[in-house]
Protein backbone atom coordinates (compact mmCIF):
# COMPACT_ATOMS: atom_id res chain seq x y z
CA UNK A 1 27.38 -63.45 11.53
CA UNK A 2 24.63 -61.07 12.58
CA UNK A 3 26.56 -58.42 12.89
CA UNK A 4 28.31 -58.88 8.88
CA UNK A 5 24.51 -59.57 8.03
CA UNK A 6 23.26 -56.42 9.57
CA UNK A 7 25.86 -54.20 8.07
CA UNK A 8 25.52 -55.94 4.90
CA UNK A 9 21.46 -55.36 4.50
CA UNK A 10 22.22 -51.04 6.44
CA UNK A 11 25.06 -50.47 3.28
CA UNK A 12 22.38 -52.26 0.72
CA UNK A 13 19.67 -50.33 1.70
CA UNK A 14 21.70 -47.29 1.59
CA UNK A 15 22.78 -48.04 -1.84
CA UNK A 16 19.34 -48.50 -2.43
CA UNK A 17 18.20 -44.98 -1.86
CA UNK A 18 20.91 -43.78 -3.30
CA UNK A 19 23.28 -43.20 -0.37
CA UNK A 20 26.65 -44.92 0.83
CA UNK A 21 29.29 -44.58 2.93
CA UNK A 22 31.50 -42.79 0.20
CA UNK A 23 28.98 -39.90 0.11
CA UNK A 24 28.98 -39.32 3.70
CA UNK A 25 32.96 -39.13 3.12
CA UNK A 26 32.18 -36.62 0.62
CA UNK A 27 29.97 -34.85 2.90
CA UNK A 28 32.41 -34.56 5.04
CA UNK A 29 35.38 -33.38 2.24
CA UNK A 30 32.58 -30.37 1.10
CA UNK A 31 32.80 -29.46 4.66
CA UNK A 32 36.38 -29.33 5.40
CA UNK A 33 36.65 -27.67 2.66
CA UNK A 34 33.94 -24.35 2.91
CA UNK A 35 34.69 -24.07 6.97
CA UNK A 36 38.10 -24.00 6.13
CA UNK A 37 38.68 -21.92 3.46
CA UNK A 38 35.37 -21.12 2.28
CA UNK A 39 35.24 -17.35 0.60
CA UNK A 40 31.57 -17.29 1.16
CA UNK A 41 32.22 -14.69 4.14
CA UNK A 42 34.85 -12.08 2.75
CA UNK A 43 33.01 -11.94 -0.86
CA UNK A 44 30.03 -11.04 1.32
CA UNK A 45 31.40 -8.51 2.86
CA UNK A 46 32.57 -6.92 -0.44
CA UNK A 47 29.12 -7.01 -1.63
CA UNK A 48 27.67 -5.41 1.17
CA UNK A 49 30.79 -2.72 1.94
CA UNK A 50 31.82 -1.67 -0.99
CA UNK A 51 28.80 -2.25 -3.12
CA UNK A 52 26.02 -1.82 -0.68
CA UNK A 53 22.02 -1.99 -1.15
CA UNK A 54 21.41 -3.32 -4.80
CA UNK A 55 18.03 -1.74 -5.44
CA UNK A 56 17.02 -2.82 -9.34
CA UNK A 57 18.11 -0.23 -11.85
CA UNK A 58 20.56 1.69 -9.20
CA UNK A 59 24.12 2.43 -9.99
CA UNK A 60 24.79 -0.36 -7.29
CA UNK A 61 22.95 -2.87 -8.78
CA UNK A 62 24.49 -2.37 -12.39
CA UNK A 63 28.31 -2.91 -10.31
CA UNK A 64 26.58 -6.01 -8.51
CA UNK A 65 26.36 -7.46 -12.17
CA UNK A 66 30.12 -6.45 -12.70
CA UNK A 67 31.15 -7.98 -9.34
CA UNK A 68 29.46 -11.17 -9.46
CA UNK A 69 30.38 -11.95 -12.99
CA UNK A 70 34.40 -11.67 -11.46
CA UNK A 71 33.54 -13.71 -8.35
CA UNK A 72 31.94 -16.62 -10.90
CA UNK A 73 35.08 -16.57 -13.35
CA UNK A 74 37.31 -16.44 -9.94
CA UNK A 75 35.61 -19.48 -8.92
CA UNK A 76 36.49 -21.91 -11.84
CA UNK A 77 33.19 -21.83 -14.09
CA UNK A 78 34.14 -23.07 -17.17
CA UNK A 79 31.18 -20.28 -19.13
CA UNK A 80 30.05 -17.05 -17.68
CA UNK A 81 27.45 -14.62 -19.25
CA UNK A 82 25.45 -12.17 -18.64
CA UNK A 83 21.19 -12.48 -19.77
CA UNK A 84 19.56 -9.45 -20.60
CA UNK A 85 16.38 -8.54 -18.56
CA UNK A 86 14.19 -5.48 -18.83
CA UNK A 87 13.61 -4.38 -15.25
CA UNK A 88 11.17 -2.15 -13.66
CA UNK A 89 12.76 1.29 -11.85
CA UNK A 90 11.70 2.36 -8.97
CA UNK A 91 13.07 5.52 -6.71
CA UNK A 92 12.62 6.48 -2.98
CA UNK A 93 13.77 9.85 -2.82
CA UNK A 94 13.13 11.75 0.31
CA UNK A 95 9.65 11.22 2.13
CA UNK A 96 8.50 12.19 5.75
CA UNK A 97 5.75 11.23 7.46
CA UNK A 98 4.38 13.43 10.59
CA UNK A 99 1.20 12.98 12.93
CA UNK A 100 -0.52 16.02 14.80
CA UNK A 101 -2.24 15.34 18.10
CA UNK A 102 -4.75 16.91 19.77
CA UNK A 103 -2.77 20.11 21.51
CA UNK A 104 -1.36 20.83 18.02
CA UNK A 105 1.85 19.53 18.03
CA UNK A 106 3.66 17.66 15.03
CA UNK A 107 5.73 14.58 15.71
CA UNK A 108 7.70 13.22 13.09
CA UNK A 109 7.64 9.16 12.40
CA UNK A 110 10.04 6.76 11.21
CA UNK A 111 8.90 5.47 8.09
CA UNK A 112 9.65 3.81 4.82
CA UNK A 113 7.86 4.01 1.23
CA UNK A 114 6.65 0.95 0.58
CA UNK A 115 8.49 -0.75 -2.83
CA UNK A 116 6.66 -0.01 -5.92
CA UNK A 117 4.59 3.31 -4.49
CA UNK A 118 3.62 5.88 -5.79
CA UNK A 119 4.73 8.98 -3.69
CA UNK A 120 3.02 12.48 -3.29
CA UNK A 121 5.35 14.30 -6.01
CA UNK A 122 6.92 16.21 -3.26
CA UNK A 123 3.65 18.20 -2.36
CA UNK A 124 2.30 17.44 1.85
CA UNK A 125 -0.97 15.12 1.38
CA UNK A 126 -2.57 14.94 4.64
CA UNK A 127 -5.81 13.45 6.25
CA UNK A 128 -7.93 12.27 9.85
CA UNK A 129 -6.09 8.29 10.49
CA UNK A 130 -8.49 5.90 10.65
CA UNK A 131 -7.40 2.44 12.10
CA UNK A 132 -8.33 -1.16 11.44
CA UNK A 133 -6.88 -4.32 12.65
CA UNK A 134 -7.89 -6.34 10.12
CA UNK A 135 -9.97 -6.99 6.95
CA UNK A 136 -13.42 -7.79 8.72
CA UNK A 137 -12.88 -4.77 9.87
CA UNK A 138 -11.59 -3.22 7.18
CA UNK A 139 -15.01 -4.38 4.92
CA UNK A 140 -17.08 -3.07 7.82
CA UNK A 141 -16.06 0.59 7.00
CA UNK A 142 -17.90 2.69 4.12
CA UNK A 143 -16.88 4.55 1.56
CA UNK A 144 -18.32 7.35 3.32
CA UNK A 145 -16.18 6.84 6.47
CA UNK A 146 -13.16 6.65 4.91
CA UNK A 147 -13.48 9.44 2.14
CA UNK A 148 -10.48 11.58 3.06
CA UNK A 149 -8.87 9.96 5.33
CA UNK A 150 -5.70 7.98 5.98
CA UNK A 151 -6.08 4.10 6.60
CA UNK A 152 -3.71 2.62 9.16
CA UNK A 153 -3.58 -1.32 9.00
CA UNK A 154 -2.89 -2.36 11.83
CA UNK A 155 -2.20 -6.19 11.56
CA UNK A 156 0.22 -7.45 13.76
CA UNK A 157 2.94 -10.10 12.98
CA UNK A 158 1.69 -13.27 14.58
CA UNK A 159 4.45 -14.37 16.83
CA UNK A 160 2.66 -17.70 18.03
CA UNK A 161 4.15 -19.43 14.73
CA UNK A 162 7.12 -21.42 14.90
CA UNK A 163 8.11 -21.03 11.81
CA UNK A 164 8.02 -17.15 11.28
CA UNK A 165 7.66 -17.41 7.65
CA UNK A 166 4.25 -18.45 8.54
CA UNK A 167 3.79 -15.50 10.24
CA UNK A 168 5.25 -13.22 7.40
CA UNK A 169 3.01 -15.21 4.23
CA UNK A 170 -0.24 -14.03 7.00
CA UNK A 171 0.40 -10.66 7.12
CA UNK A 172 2.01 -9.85 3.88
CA UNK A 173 -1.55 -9.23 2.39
CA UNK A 174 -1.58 -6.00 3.86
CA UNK A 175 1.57 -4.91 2.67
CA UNK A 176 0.24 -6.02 -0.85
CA UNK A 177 -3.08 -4.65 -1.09
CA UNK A 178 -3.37 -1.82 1.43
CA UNK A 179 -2.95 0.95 -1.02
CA UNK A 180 -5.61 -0.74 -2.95
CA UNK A 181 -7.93 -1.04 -0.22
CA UNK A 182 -7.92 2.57 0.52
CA UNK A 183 -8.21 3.87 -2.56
CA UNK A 184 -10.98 2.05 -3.48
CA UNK A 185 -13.08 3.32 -0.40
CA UNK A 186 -11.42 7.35 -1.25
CA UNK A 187 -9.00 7.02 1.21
CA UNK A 188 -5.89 9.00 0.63
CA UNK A 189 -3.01 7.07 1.40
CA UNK A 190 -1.97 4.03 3.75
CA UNK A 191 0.17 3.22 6.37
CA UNK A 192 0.90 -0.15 7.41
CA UNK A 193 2.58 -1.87 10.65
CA UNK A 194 5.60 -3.23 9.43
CA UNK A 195 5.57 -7.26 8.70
CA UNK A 196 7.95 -7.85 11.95
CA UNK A 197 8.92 -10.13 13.95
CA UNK A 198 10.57 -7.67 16.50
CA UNK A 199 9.30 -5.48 18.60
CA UNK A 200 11.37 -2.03 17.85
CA UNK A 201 10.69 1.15 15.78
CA UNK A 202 12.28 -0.21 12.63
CA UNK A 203 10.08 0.18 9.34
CA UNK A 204 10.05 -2.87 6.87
CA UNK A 205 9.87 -2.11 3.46
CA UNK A 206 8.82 -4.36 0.75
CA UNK A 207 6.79 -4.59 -2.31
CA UNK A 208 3.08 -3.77 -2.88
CA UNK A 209 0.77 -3.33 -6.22
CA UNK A 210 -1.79 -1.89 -7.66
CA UNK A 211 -4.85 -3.30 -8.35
CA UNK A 212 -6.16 -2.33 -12.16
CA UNK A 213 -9.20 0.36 -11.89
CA UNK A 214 -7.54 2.13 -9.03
CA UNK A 215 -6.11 4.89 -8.24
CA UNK A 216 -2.62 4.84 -7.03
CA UNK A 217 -2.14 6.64 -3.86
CA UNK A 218 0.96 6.25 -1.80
CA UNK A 219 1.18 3.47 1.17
CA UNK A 220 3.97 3.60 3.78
CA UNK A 221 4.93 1.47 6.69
CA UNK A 222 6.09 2.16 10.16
CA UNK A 223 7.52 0.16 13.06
CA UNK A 224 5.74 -2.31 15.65
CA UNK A 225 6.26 0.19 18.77
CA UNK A 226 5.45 3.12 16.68
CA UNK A 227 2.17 1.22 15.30
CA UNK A 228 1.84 0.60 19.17
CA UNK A 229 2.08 4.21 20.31
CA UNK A 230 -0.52 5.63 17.03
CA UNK A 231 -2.76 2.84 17.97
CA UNK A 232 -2.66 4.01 22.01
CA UNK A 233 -3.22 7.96 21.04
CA UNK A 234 -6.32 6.99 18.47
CA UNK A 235 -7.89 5.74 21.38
CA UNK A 236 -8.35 8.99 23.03
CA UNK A 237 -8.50 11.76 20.33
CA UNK A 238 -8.24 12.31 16.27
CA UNK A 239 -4.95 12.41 14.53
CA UNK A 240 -3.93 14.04 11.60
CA UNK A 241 -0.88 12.60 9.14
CA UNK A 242 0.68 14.02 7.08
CA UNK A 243 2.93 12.47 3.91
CA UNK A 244 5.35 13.86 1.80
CA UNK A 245 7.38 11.37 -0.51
CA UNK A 246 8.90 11.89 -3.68
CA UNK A 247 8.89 7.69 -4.76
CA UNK A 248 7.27 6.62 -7.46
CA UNK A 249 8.13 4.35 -10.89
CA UNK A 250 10.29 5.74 -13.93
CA UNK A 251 9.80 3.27 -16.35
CA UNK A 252 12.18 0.15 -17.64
CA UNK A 253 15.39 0.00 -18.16
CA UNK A 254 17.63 -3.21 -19.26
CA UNK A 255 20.00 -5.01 -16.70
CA UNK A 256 21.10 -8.29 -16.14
CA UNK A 257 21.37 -11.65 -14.51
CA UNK A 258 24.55 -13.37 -13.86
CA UNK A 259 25.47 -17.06 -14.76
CA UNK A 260 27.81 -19.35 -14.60
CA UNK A 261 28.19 -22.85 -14.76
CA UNK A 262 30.15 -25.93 -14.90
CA UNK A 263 30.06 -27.99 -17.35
CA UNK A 264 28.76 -31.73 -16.78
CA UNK A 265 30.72 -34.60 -17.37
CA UNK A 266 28.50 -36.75 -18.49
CA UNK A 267 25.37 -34.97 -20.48
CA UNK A 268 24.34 -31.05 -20.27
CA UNK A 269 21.03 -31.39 -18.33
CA UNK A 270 21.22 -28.42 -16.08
CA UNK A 271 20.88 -28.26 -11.83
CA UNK A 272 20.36 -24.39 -10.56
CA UNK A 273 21.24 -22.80 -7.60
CA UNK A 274 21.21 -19.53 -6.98
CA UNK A 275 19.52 -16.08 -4.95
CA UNK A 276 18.82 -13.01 -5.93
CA UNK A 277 21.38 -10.45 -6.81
CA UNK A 278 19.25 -7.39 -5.97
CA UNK A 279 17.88 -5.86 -3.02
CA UNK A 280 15.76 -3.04 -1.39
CA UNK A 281 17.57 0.56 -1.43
CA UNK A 282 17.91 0.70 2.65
CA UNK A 283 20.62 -2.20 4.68
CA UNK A 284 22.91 -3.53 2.93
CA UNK A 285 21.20 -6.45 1.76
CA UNK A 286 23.24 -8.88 3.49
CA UNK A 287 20.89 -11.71 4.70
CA UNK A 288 18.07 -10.81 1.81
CA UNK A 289 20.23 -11.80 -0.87
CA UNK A 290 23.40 -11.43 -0.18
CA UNK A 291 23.64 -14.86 1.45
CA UNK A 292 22.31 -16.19 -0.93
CA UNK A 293 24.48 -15.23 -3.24
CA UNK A 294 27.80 -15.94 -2.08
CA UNK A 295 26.63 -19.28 -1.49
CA UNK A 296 26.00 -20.53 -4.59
CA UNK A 297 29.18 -19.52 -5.55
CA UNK A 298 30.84 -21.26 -3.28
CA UNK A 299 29.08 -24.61 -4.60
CA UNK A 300 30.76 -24.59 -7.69
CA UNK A 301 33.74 -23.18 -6.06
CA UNK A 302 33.69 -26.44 -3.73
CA UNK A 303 32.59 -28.37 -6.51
CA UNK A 304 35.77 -27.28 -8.42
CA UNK A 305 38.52 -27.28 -5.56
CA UNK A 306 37.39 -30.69 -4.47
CA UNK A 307 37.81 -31.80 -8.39
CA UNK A 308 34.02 -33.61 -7.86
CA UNK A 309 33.56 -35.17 -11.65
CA UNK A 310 29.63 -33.51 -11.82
CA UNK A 311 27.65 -35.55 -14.53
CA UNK A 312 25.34 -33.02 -15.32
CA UNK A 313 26.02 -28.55 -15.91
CA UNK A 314 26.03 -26.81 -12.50
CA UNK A 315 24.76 -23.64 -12.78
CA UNK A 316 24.40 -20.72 -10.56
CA UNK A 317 21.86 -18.04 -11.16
CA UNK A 318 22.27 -14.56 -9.58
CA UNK A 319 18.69 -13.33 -10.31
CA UNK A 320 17.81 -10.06 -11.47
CA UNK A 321 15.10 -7.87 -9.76
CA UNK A 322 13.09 -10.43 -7.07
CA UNK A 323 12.43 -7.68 -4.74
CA UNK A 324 9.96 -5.51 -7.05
CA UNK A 325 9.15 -7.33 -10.02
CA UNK A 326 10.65 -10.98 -10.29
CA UNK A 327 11.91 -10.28 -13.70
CA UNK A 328 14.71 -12.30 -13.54
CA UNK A 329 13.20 -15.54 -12.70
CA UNK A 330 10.65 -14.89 -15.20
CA UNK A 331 13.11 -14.11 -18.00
CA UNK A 332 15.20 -17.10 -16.92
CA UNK A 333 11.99 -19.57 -17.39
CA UNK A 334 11.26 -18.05 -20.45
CA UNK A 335 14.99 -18.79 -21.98
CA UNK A 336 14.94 -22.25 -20.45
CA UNK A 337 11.54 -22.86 -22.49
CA UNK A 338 12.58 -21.37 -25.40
CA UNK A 339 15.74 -23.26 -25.64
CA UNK A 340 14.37 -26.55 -24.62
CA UNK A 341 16.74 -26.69 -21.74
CA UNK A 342 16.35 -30.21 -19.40
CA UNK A 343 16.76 -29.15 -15.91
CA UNK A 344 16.92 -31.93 -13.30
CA UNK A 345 16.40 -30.05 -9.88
CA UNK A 346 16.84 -26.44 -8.98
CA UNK A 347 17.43 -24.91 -5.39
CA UNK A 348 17.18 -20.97 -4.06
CA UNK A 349 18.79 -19.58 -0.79
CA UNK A 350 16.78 -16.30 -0.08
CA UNK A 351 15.50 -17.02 3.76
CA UNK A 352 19.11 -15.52 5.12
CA UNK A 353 22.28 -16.69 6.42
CA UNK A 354 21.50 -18.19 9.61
CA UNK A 355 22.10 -21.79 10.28
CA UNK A 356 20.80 -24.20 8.35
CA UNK A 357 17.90 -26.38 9.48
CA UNK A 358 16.42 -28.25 6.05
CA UNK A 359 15.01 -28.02 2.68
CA UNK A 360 12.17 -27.37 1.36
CA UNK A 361 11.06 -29.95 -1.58
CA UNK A 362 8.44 -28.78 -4.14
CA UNK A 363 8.48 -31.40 -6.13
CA UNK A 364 6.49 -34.86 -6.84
CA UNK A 365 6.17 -37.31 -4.18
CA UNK A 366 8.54 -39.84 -5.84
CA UNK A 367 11.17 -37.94 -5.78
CA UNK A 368 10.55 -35.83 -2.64
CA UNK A 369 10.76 -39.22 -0.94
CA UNK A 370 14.20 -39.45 -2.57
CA UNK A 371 15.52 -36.50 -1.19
CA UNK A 372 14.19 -37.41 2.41
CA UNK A 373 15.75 -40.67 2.24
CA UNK A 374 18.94 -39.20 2.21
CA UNK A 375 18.25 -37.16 5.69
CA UNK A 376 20.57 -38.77 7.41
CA UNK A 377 23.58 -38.00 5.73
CA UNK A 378 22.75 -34.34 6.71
CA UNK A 379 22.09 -34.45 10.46
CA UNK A 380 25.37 -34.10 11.29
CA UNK A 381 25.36 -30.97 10.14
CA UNK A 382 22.11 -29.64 11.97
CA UNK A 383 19.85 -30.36 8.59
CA UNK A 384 16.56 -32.02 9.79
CA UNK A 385 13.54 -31.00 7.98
CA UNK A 386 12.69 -32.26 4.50
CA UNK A 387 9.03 -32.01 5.18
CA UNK A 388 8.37 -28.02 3.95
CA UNK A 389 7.02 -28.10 0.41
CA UNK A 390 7.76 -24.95 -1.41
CA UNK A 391 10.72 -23.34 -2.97
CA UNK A 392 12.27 -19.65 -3.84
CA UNK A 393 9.87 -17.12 -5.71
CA UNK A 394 12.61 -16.90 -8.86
CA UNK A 395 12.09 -20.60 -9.28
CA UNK A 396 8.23 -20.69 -9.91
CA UNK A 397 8.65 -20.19 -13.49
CA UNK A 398 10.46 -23.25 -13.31
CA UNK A 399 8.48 -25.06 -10.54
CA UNK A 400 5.30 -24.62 -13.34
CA UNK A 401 7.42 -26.12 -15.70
CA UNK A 402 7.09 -28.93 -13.47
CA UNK A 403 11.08 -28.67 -12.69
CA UNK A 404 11.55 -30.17 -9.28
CA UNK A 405 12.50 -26.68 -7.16
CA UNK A 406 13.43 -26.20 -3.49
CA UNK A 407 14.82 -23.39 -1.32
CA UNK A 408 17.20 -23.64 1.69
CA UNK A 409 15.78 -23.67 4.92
CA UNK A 410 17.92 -21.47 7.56
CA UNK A 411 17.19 -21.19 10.78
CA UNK A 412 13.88 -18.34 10.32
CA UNK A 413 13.56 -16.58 14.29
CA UNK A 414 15.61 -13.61 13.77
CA UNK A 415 15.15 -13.16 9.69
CA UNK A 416 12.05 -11.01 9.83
CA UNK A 417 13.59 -9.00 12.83
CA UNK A 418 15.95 -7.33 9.90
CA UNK A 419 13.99 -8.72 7.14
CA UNK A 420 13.76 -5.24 4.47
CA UNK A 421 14.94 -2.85 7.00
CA UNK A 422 18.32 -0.56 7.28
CA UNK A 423 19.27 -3.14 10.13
CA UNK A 424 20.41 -6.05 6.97
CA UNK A 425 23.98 -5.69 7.45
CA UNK A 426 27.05 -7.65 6.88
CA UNK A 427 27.44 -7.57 10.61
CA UNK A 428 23.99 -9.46 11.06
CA UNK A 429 25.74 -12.35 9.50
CA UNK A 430 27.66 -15.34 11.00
CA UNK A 431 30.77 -16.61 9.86
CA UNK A 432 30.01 -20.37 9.93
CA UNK A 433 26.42 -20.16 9.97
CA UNK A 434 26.58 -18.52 6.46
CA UNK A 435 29.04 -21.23 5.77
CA UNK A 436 26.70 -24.34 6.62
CA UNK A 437 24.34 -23.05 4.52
CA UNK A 438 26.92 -23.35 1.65
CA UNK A 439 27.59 -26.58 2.21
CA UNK A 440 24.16 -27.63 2.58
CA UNK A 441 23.28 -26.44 -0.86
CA UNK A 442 26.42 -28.21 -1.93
CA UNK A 443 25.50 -31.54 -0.47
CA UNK A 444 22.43 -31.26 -1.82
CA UNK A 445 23.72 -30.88 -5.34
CA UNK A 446 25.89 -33.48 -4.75
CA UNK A 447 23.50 -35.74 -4.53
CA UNK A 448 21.34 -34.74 -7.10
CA UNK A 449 24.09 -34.49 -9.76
CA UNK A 450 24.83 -38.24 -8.61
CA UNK A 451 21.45 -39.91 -8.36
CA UNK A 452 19.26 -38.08 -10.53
């Protein structure tokens, strides 16, 4: 009798938070069904081979558009269509940055343009580096000092947090601002120690911005042993660098985000998931978006090869421009407001393809304490933390709509080791790994569509 009673009050207080045996069958069905013969993997690698970096307003990007709106019809959405989105353009072009030491010599260092920069117009800018370590540092110097010169931030990537993602959002203000900062004291251009978690001679790209009022000069990155080896020869005697880049902005031009959606079964109030179609012009933007990507696809492939009855429009985003301007969230928002669109829940993957380890819920406490009361129906599959609270950058617009959002959290040690560099490559991804992050987001959905 105990025993009846004690199952009887664990399946009514799973029912009770919205959980029962039948979903953790379904759980298990989505799973069968993406490790088995989940496309997630080979539709990746068709992005990233025969597609390659998806830089916004490239050639690449505009067959991105063509390729995902095929993968989405191939994948049973009942509407597909395309929403218009001016972007901004940005171009590398060829750039070279070299250092002269004290007997004369030039050495030549691995470098990238940082996103949005403005470059030199082809012409060699040069200058005396002067480092600093970090902003106290930074506001210590005068105008004076660094009239002329080149600023070299020096910040290193913090590698006593955990969660490395903590590490990135402490650095990433000098990606951001750096070009600003030196400007505004006459400095001629920047370089910064790439936002890494590694410790290699990769550079990081990424974007940066202008502050109004000041003059844009270029800003450049280079990686942690390099930063390393520039900081060990200051030390000892003045060196000269010298820039030559041909990046800079060339306008707007109109592109495109991809959608496509299933419709619900029982009223047309919309859950989102999705990642960001574009990426930065070097890799092959595999883990940053690519993953992202092919696994919202495969949610409302599962979602249709399972024959789940969804009550509400499942929609998958592949967002426009996130790496250098966000446009695509922003011109999503903006249609959801102007239509008067009800949107239950919307979730991002753009932290990579690496295992799965939780999800981040930014969102009111009610129903925050919804989703966590679910956790154990996802432990089995290695998802643990529901404690994060924030959710992909193309959902904000959404988020301050006061749309519940979250973003997929993967497992984040080796992410910033290839995070923005040449080394994002298909190869960098795991079969099954990318997989359990599909079904994750799947799950997820599941239970939204259900409950909510």
């Amino acid at each position: 009798m105990k025993k009846i009673l004690g199952t009887t009050l664990l399946l009514l207080g799973m029912t009770v938070f919205g959980q029962s045996k039948e979903d953790s069958i379904q759980f298990s069905k989505i799973s069968l069904e993406v490790l088995n013969n989940g496309k997630g993997y080979n539709e990746l690698r068709e992005l990233t081979k025969n597609i390659g970096h998806r830089l916004s307003g490239s050639e690449a990007y505009e067959k991105s558009v063509k390729w995902a709106e095929q993968k989405l019809r191939d994948a049973g959405a009942d509407k597909v269509w395309l929403q218009e989105v001016m972007i901004p353009v940005w171009v590398r072009g060829k750039e070279s940055l070299h250092i002269k030491t004290s007997n004369g010599s030039w050495k030549n260092l691995k470098m990238l343009s940082l996103g949005n920069s403005e470059g030199t117009n082809g012409k060699d800018v040069s200058g005396e580096i002067i480092m600093v370590k970090s902003m106290d540092e930074y506001n210590k110097l005068t105008a004076e000092q660094v009239k002329d010169k080149i600023l070299f931030f020096n910040y290193a990537f913090k590698q006593s947090f955990i969660e490395t993602f903590k590490g990135y959002g402490d650095a990433a203000k000098y990606r951001t601002t750096a070009a600003s900062l030196t400007a505004k004291k006459g400095g001629k251009f920047a370089i910064i120690r790439s936002l890494s978690s590694a410790f290699d001679d990769v550079p990081h790209t990424g974007a940066m911005r202008y502050e109004e009022n000041t003059s844009k000069i270029p800003a450049v990155a280079i990686g942690s042993t390099t930063a390393d080896e520039l900081e060990a020869l200051l030390k000892n005697q003045k060196i000269t660098a010298k820039l030559n880049s041909n990046c800079g902005m060339k306008g707007e031009k109109l592109s495109h985000s991809v959608i496509g959606e299933i419709t619900g079964k029982k009223d047309q109030s919309v859950i989102v998931v999705g990642g960001h179609l574009d990426s930065w012009d070097v890799g092959e933007g595999a883990h940053d978006d690519g993953a992202g990507i092919v696994q919202s696809i495969e949610v409302l492939r599962t979602f249709k090869k399972l024959g789940i009855q969804n009550n509400h429009t499942i929609r998958v985003v592949c967002f426009a421009n996130e790496e250098n301007g966000v446009k695509g969230g922003i011109q999503y928002g903006k249609f959801v407001k102007d239509n008067n669109e009800k949107h239950l829940f919307a979730i991002e993957s753009d932290a990579g393809g690496f295992a799965p380890r939780g999800i981040a819920l930014d969102m009111d406490q009610t129903k925050r304490k919804q989703i966590q009361s679910w956790s154990k129906l996802f432990l089995p599959y290695g998802v643990y933390n529901f404690e994060e609270q924030f959710s992909g950058t193309d959902l904000y617009p959404l988020h301050d709509m006061g749309i519940p959002a979250a973003e997929l959290m993967p497992d984040s040690q080796r992410y910033f080791d290839i995070h923005h560099t040449e080394e994002d490559t298909f190869e960098k991804v795991n079969r099954r790994e990318l997989l359990l992050g599909a079904i994750t987001m799947t799950q997820i959905i599941y239970m939204i569509d259900k409950n909510w």
